[in-house]
Protein backbone atom coordinates (compact mmCIF):
# COMPACT_ATOMS: atom_id res chain seq x y z
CA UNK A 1 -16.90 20.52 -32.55
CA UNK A 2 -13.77 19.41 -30.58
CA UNK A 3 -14.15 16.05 -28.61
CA UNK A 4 -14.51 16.88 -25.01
CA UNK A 5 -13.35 14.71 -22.27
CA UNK A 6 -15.18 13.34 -19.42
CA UNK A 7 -13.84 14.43 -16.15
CA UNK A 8 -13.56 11.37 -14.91
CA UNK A 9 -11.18 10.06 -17.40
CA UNK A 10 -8.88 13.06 -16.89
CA UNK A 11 -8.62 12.26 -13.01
CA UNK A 12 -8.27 8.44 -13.94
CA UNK A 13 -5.10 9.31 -16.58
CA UNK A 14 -3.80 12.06 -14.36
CA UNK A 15 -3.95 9.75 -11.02
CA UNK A 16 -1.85 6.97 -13.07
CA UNK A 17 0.65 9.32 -14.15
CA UNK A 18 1.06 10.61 -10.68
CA UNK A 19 1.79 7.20 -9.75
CA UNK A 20 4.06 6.38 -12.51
CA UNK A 21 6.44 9.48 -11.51
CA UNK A 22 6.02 8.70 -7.32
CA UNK A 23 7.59 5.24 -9.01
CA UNK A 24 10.14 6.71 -10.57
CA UNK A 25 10.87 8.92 -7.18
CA UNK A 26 11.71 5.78 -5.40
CA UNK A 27 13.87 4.66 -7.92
CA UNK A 28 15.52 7.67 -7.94
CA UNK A 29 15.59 7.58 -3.97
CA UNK A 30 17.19 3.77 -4.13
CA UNK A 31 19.91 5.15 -6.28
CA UNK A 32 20.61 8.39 -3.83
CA UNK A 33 21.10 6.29 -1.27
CA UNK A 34 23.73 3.65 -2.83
CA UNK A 35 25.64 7.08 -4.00
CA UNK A 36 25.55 7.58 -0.85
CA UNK A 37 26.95 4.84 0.61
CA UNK A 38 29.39 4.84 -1.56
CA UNK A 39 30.60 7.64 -0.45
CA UNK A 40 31.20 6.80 2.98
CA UNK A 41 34.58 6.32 4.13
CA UNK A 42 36.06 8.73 1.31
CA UNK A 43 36.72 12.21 1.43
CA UNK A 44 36.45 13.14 -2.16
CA UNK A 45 33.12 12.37 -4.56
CA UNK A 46 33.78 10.10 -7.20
CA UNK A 47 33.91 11.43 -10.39
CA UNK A 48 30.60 9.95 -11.97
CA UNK A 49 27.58 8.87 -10.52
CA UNK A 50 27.67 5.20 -9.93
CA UNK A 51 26.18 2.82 -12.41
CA UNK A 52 22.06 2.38 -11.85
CA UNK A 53 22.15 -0.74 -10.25
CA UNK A 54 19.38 -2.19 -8.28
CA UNK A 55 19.39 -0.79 -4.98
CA UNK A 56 16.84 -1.19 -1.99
CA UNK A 57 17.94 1.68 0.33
CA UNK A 58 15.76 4.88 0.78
CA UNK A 59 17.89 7.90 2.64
CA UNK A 60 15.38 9.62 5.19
CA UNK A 61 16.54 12.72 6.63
CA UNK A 62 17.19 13.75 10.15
CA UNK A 63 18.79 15.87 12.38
CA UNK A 64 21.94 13.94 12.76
CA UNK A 65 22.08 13.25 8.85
CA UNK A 66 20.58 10.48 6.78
CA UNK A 67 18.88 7.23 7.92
CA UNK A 68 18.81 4.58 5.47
CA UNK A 69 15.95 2.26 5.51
CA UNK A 70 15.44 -0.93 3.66
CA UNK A 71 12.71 -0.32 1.11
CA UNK A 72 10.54 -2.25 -2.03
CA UNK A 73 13.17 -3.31 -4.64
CA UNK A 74 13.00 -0.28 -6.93
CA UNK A 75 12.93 -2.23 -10.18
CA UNK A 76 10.68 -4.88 -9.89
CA UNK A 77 9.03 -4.36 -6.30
CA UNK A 78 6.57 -1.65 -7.20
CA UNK A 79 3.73 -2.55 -9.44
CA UNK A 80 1.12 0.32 -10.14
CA UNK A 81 -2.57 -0.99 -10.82
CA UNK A 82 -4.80 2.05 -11.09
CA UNK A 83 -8.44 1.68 -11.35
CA UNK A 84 -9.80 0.32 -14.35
CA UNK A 85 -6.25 -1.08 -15.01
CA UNK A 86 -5.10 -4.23 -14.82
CA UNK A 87 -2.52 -5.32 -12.59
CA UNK A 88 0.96 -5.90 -14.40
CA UNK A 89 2.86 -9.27 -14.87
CA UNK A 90 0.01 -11.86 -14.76
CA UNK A 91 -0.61 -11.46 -10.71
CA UNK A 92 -3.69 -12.22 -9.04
CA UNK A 93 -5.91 -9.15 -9.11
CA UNK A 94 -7.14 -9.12 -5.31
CA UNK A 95 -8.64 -5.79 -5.85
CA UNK A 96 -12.23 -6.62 -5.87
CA UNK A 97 -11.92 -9.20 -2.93
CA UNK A 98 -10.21 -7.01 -0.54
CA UNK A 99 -12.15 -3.39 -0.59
CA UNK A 100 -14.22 -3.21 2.49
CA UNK A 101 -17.11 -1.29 3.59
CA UNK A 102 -16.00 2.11 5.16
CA UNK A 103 -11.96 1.61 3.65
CA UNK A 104 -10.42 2.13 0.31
CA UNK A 105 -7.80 -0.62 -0.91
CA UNK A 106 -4.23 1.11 -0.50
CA UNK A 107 -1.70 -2.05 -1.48
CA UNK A 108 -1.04 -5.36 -1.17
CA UNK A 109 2.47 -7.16 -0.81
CA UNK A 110 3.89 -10.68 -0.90
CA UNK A 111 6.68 -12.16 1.17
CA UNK A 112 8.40 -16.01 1.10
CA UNK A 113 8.85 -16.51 4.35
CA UNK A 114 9.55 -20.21 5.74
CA UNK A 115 5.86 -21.45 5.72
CA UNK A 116 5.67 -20.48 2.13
CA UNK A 117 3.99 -17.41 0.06
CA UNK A 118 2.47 -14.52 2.36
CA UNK A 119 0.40 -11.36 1.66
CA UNK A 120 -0.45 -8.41 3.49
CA UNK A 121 -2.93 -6.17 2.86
CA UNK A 122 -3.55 -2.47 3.43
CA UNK A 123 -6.12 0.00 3.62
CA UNK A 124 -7.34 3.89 4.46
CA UNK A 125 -10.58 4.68 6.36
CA UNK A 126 -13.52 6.17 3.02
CA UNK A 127 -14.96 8.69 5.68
CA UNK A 128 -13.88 10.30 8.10
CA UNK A 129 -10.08 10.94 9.78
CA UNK A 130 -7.48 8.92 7.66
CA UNK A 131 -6.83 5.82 9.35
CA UNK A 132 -4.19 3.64 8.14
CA UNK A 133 -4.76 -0.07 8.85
CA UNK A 134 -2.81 -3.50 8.06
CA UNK A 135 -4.04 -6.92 7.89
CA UNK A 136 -2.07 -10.19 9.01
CA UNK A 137 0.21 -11.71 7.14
CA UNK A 138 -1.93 -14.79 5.45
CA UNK A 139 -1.37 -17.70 2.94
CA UNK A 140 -2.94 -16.63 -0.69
CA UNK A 141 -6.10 -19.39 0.57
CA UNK A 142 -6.64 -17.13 3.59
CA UNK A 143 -6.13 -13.77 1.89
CA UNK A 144 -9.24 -12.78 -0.27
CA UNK A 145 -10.84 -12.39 3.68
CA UNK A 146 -7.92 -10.61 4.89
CA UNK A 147 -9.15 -7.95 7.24
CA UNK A 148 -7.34 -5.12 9.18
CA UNK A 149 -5.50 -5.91 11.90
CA UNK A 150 -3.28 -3.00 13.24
CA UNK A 151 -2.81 0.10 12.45
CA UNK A 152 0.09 0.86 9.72
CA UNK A 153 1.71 3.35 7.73
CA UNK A 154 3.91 0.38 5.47
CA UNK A 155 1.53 0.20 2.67
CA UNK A 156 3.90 2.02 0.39
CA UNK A 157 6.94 -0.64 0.70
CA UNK A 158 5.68 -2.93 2.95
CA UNK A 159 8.30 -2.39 6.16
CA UNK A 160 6.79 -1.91 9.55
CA UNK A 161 9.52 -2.16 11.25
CA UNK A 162 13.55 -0.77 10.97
CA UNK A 163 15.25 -3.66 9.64
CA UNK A 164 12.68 -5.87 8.25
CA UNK A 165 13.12 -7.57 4.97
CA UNK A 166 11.39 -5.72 2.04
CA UNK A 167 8.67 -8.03 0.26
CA UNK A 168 8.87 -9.41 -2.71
CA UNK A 169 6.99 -7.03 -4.67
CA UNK A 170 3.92 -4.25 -3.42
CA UNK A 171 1.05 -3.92 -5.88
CA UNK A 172 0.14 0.21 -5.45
CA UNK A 173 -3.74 0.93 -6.45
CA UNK A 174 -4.27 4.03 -4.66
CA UNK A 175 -0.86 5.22 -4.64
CA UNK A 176 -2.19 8.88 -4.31
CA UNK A 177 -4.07 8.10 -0.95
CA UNK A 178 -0.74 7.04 1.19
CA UNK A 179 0.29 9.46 4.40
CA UNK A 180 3.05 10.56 2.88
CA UNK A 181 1.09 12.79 0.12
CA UNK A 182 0.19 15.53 1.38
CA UNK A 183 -3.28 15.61 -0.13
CA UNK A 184 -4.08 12.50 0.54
CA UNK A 185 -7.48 13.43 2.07
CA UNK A 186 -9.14 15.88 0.06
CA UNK A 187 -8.15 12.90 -2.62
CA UNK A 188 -10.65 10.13 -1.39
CA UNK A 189 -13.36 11.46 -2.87
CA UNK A 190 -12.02 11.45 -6.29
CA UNK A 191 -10.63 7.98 -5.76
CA UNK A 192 -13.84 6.64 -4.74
CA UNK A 193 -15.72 8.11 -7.69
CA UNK A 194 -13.39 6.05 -10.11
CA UNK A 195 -13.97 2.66 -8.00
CA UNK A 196 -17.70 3.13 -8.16
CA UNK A 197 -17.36 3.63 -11.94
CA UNK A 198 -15.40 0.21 -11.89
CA UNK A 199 -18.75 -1.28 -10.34
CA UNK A 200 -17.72 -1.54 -6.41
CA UNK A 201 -20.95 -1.61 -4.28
CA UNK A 202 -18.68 -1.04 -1.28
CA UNK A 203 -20.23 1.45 1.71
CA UNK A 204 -17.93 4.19 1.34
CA UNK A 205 -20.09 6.39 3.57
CA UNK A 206 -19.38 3.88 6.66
CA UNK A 207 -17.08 5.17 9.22
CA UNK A 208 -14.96 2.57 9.82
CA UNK A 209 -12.40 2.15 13.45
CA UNK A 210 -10.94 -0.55 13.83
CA UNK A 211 -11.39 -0.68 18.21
CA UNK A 212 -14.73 -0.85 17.08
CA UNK A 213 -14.80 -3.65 14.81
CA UNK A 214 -12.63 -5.61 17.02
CA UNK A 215 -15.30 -5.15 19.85
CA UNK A 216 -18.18 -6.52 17.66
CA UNK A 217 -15.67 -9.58 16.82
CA UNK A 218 -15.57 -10.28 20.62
CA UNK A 219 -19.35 -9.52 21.29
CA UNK A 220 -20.01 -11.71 17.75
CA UNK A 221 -17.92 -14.76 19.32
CA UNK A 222 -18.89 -14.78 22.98
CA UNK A 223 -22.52 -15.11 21.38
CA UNK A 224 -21.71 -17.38 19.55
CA UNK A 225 -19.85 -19.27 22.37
CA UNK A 226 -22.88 -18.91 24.28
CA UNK A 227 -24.98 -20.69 21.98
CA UNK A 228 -23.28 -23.93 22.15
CA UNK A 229 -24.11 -26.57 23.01
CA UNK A 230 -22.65 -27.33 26.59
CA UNK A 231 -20.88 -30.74 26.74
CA UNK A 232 -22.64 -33.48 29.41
């Protein structure tokens, strides 16, 4: 009798091989866009491709022709951590500290900035419409109770703004569940059913908006204000 495999183990091998090629895509995309910069200025193509050099420009089309924007370092910015695998070079695995009822854990990224290491995380609503939320940017003490902040669609290279400095590196672990896949909704569920197999007791049923959490925040700490003791 052949060995049959378990659905979920399909999904899980199928999702990481998705992500592994979307990987690839930006790499591609990095080296598109040097080409074509290096084309500017000339009226003839040069004769071979240029060399595949690191590169951290993305072309995005438009109507009056391509828009470069600043994106992950293609060859060592985007690190692909798939459920029930571990997360590559040695990092800090901040997957289980960062899922929160009522989201699913989209990326994380780091930054140096002047006041030292910073990380960002970012998430999609479980249930629901597709939200796409950011958290502050916090020192690795503060992270692990990093919650969202603002909405955001820069989990896939970090940037949030035109112009903005790419991080140091974005760790992907739900690369399949980012706005700019298509499917991206009807994929939750499957995405979910892998994190519960990796153990998460996370409320994925909770319809999470972030207006609303911020208003318990406020309610939470004028209560709390109220209960003080009042100075004599």
């Amino acid at each position: 009798m052949k060995h049959i495999r378990k659905l979920p183990d399909i999904t899980t091998e199928l999702t990481t091989q998705v992500q592994n090629l979307q990987c690839l895509a930006a790499k591609l995309a990095g080296l598109i866009g040097e080409f074509a910069e290096n084309c500017q200025g000339s009226n003839t193509l040069p004769r071979e491709l240029p060399p595949a050099l690191p590169s951290n420009i993305i072309p995005f089309p438009s109507r009056a022709g391509p828009v470069f924007k600043k994106a992950v370092h293609p060859h060592r910015g985007c690190l692909l951590a798939a459920p029930g695998k571990p997360v590559p070079g040695g990092l800090t695995d901040y997957r289980p500290l960062l899922q929160r009822d009522g989201l699913i854990l989209l990326s994380w990224d780091k930054r140096i900035t002047e006041m030292g290491e910073r990380y960002t995380a970012y998430w999609v609503t479980s249930a629901g419409v597709p939200r796409f939320y950011a958290s502050k940017s916090l020192p690795p003490e503060d992270f692990p109770y990093a919650r969202p902040d603002h909405k955001s669609y820069a989990a896939e290279d970090g940037i949030e703004f035109f112009g903005q400095d790419a991080p140091v590196y974005v760790a992907h672990v739900a690369r399949e569940l980012m706005m700019d896949n298509p499917r991206h909704d009807e994929l939750r569920p499957i995405h979910i059913q892998m994190l519960k197999k990796q153990g998460s007791a996370v409320d994925f049923t909770y319809k999470y908006l972030l207006k609303t959490e911020k208003g318990k925040n406020r309610d939470a700490l004028r209560k709390r204000a109220n209960l003080a003791p009042r100075r004599a």
